[in-house]
Structure formats: C-alpha cells, structure tokens
Protein backbone atom coordinates (compact mmCIF):
# COMPACT_ATOMS: atom_id res chain seq x y z
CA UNK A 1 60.06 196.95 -2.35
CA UNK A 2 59.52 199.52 -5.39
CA UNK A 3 57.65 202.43 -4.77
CA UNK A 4 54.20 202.73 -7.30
CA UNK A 5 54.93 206.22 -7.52
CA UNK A 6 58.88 206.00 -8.76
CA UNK A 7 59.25 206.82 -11.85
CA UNK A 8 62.32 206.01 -13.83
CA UNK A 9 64.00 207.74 -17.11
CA UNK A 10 62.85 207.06 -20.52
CA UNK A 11 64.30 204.58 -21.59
CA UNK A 12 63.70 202.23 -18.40
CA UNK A 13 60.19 203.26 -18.95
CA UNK A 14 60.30 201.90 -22.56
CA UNK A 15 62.14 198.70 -20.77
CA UNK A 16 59.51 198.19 -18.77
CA UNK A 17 56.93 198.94 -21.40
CA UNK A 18 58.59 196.73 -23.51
CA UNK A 19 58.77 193.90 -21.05
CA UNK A 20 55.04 194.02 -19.80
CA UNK A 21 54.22 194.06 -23.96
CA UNK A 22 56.11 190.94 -24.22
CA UNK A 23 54.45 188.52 -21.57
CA UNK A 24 51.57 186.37 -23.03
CA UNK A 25 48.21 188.20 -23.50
CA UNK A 26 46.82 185.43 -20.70
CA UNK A 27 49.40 186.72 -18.23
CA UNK A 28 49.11 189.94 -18.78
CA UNK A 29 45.22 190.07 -18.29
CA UNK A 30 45.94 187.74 -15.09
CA UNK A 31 48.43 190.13 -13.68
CA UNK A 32 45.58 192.75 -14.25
CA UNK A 33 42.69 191.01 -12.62
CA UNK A 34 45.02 190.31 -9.48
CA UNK A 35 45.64 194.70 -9.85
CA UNK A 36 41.91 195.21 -9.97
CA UNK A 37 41.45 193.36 -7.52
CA UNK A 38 44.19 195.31 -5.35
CA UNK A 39 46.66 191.98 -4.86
CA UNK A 40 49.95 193.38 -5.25
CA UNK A 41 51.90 190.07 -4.76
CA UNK A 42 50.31 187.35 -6.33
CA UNK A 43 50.72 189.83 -9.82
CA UNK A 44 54.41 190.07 -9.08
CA UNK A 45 54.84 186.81 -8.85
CA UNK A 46 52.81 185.62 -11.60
CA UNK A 47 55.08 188.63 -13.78
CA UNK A 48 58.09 187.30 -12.30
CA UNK A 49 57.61 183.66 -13.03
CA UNK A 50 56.07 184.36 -16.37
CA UNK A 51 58.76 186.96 -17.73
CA UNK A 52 61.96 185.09 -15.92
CA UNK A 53 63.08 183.08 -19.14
CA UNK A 54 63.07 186.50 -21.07
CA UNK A 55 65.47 187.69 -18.08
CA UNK A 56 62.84 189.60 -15.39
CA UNK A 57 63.60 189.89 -12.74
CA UNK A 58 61.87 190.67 -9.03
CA UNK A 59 62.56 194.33 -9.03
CA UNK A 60 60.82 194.69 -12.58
CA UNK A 61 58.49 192.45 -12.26
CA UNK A 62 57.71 195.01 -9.32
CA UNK A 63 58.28 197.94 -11.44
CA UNK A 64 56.08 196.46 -14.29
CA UNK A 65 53.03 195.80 -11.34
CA UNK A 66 53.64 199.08 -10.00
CA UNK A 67 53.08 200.82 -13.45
CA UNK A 68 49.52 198.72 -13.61
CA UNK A 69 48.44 200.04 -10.64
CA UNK A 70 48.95 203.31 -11.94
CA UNK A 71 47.67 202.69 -15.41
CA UNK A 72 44.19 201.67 -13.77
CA UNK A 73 44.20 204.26 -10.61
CA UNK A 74 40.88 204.85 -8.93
CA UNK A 75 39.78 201.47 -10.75
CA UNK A 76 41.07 199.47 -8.50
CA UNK A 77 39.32 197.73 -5.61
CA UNK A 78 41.90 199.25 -2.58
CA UNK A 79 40.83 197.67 0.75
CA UNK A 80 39.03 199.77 2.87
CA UNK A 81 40.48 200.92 6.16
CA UNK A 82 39.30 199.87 9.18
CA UNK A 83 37.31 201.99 11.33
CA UNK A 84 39.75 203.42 14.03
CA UNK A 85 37.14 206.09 15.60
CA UNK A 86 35.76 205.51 19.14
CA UNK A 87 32.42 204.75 18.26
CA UNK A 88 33.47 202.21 15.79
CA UNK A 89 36.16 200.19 18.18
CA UNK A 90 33.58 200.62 20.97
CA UNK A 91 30.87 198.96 18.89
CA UNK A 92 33.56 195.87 17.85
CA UNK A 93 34.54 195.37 21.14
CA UNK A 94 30.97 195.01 22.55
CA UNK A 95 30.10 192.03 20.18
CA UNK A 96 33.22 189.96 21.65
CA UNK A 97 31.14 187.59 23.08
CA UNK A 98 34.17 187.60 26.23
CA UNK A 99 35.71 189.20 28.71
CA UNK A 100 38.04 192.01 26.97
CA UNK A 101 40.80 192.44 30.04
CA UNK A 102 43.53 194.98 27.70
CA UNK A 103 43.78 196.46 23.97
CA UNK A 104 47.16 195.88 22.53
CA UNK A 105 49.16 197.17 19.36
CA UNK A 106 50.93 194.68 17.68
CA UNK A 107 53.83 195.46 14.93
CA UNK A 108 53.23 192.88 11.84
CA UNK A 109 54.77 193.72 8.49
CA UNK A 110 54.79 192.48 4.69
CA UNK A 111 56.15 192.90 1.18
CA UNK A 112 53.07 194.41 0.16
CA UNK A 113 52.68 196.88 2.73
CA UNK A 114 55.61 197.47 4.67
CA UNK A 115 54.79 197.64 8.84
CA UNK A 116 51.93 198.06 10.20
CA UNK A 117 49.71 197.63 13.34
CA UNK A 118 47.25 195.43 14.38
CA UNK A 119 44.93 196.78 16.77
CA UNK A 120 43.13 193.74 19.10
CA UNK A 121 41.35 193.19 21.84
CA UNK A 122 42.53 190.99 24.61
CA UNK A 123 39.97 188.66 26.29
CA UNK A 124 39.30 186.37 29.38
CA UNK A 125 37.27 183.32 29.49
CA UNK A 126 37.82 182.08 27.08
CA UNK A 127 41.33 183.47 26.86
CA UNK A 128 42.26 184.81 22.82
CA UNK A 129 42.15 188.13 20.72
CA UNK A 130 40.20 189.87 18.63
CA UNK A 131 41.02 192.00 15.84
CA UNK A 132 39.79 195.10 16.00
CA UNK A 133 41.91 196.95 13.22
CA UNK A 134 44.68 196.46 10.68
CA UNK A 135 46.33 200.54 10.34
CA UNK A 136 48.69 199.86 7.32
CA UNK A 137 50.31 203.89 6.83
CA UNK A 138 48.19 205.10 4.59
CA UNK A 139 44.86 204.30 6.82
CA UNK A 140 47.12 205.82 9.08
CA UNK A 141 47.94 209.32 7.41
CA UNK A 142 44.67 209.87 6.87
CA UNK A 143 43.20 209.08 10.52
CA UNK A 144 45.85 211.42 11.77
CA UNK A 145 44.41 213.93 9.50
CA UNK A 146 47.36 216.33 8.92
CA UNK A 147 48.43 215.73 12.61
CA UNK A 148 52.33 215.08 13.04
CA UNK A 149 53.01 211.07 14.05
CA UNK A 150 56.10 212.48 15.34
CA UNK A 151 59.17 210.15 15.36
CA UNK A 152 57.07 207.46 15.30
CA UNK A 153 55.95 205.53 12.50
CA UNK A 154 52.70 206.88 11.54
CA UNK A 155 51.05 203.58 12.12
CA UNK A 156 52.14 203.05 15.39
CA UNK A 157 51.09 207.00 16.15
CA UNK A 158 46.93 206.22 15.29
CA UNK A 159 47.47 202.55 16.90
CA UNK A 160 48.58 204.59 19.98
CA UNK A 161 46.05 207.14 19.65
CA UNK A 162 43.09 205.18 19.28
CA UNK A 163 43.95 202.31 21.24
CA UNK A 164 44.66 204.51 24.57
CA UNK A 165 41.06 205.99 23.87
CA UNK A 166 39.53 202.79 23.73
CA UNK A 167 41.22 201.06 26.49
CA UNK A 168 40.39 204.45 28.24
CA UNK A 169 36.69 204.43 27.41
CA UNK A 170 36.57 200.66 28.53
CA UNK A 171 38.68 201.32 31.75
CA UNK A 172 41.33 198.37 30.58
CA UNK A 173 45.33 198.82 30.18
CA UNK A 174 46.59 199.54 26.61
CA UNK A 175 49.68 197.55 25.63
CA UNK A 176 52.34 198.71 22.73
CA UNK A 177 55.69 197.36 22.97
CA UNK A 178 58.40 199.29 21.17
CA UNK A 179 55.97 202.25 19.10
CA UNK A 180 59.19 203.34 18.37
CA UNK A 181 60.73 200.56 16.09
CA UNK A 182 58.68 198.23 14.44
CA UNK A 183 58.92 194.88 15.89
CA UNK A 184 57.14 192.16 14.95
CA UNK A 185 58.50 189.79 18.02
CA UNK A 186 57.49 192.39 20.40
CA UNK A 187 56.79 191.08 23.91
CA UNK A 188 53.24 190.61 24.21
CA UNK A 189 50.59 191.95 26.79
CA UNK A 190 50.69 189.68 30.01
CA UNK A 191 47.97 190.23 32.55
C-alpha cells in the first residue's frame, strides 16, 4: 500500500494533480466525503473505478487518496483508539455479562491499515469473545509513549503489554501466539 506521507517528484505530483482534476466533480466530492469521513478504501476504489478508462490505476488511485488525506489533515474524522489502560480494559471486561477464563492477542491485518492486534476477552458459559481493543500501530506508538517495541511489531508490543496486565489484574492466562511475526492464522487460546 502507498504511504500518505510519500511524496513523489514534480512532475508525478502534477500527474497526480492532474489526474484527481480530471475525475467528475461528483466523484471527486464522493472520494472526499469517504476522506472526511476517514474511509481509506472505499475512496480508492471509487478513484480507481472512476479514473480506470482514463488509464488509473490502483497505485494512483492510492497516491491520489493519499494526497486528500493530506490536503484536509486534522479535518478528518480519524477513529479514535481504543482505550488500552488498566482501568479502561478492567471496566470492559466487567460488563461481559460471562465468565472471562483468558485475554488473548490476535494478529488481523488489512489494506487500510496494515497488521494489527485485536485485544479480546475469552469467556465461559456461554463460551465466545469479546473485543476489548483494536491497536492498529499508530494507537500503538503512542500507548508505548516513546518506549522501544523492540523487535516486535509495535502493535503486538502494547497488545503484550496491556494484555499481560489485565490478565494479571484478573488472575487469568494471557494468550499471544507468534508476537513476533504477524499471523493472522495463529493458533488460538485453548483452555
């Protein structure tokens, strides 16, 4: 996937320009709403579909998304990051209406945000999960707050770190398998 913050030379900036100019007015204030509203994908693909019989193509229709989010900055709607303090897990985990037997980090990953880690809750009677969190990197970086992840991924470094506290504080196992490479087929937490 492009990186929002690449930057390319002049003239593939005046491509791009060029490009995004082209598109219908409609599409183009489409492709912003679905920026504004912090929904990375469905504006790529409305770009891409819109722009492919002038020759765009997935990477620029990327590109050209990429650039909106930076033209609009603080203006748009980012999803908040879930709460990954004590207090905050603590307080999810008491209104599971079930028994919660073990907290487990799960590896999940998409085009929008790369891997990340789902933090949930395992439960008894009735047997399911609960999600507790969703640590994409950059909610992450900042609950690590300038502390080094190490070599591992820094999502799977704050799903470690605040799911061994809470399974801690609740006196249940905590269940990760393979912090070290994301894995979204990861064996999951048998009792």
């Amino acid at each position: 996937m492009t990186n929002p913050e690449a930057h390319g030379d002049d003239a593939t900036d005046r491509s791009i320009g060029d490009r995004w100019d082209a598109l219908p007015a409609g599409i183009r204030d489409q492709a912003d709403g679905y920026v504004l509203q912090d929904s990375f994908l469905p504006a790529v693909r409305l770009v891409w579909k819109a722009g492919r019989a002038q020759g765009l193509g997935l990477n620029d229709a990327q590109v050209i998304v990429s650039r909106r989010y930076e033209h609009f900055g603080d203006r748009v709607a980012r999803t908040p990051d879930s709460p990954l303090d004590l207090a905050s897990l603590t307080a999810l985990v008491h209104g599971i209406r079930a028994r919660v037997v073990a907290i487990e980090a799960v590896w999940d990953g998409d085009t929008v945000h790369d891997w990340f880690v789902n933090l949930l809750a395992i439960t008894e009677d009735p047997a399911g999960q609960n999600s507790l969190a969703t640590i994409y990197r950059g909610t992450a970086v900042r609950a690590l707050d300038g502390a080094d992840p190490g070599p591992l991924h820094p999502s799977a470094a704050a799903a470690t770190r605040a799911g061994s506290a809470l399974a801690d504080h609740l006196g249940v196992p905590f269940h990760f398998a393979g912090p070290d490479t994301p894995d979204d087929e990861a064996p999951r937490w048998r009792p």
